[in-house]
C-alpha atoms as a PDB file:
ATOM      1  CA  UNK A   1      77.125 -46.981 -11.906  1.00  0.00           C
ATOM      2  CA  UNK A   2      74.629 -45.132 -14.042  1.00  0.00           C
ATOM      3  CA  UNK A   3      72.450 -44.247 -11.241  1.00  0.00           C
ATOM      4  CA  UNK A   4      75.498 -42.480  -9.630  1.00  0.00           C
ATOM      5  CA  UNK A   5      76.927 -40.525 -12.830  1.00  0.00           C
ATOM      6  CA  UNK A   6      73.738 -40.112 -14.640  1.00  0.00           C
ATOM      7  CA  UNK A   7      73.863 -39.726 -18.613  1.00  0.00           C
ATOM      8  CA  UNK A   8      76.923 -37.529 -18.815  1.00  0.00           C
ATOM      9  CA  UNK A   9      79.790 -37.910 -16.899  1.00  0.00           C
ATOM     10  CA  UNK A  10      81.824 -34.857 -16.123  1.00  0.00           C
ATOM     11  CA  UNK A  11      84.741 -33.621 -14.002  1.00  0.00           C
ATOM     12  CA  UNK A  12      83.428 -31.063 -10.641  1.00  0.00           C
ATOM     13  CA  UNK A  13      84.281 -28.350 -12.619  1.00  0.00           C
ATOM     14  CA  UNK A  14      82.082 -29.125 -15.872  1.00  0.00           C
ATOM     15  CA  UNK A  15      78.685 -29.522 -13.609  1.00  0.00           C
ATOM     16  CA  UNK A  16      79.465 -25.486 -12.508  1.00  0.00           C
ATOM     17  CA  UNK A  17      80.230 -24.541 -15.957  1.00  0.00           C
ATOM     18  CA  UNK A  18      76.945 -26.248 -17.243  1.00  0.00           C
ATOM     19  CA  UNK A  19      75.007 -24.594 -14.299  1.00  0.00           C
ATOM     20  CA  UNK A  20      76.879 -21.105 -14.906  1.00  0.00           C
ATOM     21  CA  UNK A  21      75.741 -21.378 -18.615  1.00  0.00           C
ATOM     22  CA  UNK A  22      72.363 -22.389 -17.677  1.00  0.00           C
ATOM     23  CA  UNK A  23      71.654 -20.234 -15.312  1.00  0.00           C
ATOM     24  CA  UNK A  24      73.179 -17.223 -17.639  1.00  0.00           C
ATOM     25  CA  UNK A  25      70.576 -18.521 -20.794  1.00  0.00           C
ATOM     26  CA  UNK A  26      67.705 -18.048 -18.115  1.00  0.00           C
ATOM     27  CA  UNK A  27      68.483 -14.899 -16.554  1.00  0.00           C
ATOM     28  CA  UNK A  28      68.761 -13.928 -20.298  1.00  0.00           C
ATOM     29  CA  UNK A  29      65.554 -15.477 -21.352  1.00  0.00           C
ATOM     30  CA  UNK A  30      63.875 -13.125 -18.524  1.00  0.00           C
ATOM     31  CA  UNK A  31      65.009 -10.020 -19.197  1.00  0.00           C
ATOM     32  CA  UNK A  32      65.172 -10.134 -23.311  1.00  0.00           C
ATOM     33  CA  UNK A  33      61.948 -12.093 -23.461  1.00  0.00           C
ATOM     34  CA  UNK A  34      59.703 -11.356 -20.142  1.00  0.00           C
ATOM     35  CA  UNK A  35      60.553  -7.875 -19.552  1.00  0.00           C
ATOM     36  CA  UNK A  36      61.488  -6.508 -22.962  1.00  0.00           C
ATOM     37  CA  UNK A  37      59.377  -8.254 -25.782  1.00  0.00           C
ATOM     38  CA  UNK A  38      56.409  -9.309 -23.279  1.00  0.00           C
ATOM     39  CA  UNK A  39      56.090  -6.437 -20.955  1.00  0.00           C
ATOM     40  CA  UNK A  40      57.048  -2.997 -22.979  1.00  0.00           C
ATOM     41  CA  UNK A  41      56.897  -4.108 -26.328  1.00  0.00           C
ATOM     42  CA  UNK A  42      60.315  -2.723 -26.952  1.00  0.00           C
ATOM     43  CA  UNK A  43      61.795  -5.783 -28.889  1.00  0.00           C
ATOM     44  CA  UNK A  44      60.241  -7.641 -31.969  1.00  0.00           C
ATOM     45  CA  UNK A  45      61.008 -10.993 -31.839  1.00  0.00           C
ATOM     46  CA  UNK A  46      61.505 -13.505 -34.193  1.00  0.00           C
ATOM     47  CA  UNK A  47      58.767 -16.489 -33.552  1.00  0.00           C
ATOM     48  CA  UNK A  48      61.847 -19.069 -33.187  1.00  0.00           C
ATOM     49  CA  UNK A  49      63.627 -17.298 -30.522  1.00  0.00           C
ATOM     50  CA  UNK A  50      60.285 -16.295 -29.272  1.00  0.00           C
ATOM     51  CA  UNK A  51      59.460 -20.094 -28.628  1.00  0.00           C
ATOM     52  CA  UNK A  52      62.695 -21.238 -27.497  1.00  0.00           C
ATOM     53  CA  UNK A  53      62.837 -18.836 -25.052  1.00  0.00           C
ATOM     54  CA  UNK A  54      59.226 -19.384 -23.368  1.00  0.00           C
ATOM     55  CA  UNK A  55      60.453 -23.406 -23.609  1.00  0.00           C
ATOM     56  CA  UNK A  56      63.350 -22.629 -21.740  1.00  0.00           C
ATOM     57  CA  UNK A  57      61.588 -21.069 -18.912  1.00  0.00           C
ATOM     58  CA  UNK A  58      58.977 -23.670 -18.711  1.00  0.00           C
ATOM     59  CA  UNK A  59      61.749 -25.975 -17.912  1.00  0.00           C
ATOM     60  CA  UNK A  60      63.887 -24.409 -15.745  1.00  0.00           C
ATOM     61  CA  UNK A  61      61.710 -21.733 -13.480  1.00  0.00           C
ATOM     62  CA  UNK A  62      58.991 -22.505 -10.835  1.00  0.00           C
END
């Protein structure tokens, strides 16, 4: 049974909320962290957030 529901076991509707929020923390990630703080410069970022955020897209882009 833990082959077929994995760690977590949620309802249809939790596995689109958890792959809306995910999916809305990356497409964050790339435009505060990529485009503003990497490319222009624009943003100064504190080295925590700074971090997290290049984790995050380690992990979840190609």
């Amino acid at each position: 049974m833990f082959l077929l529901e994995g760690l977590v076991t949620l309802p249809w509707w939790g596995y689109v909320i958890a792959a809306l929020v995910m999916t809305h923390i990356t497409i964050a990630a790339v435009t505060i962290y990529l485009h503003r703080h990497q490319s222009h410069r624009a943003l100064d970022l504190h080295p925590v957030i700074s971090h997290f955020f290049r984790l995050w897209l380690w992990l979840t882009t190609g």
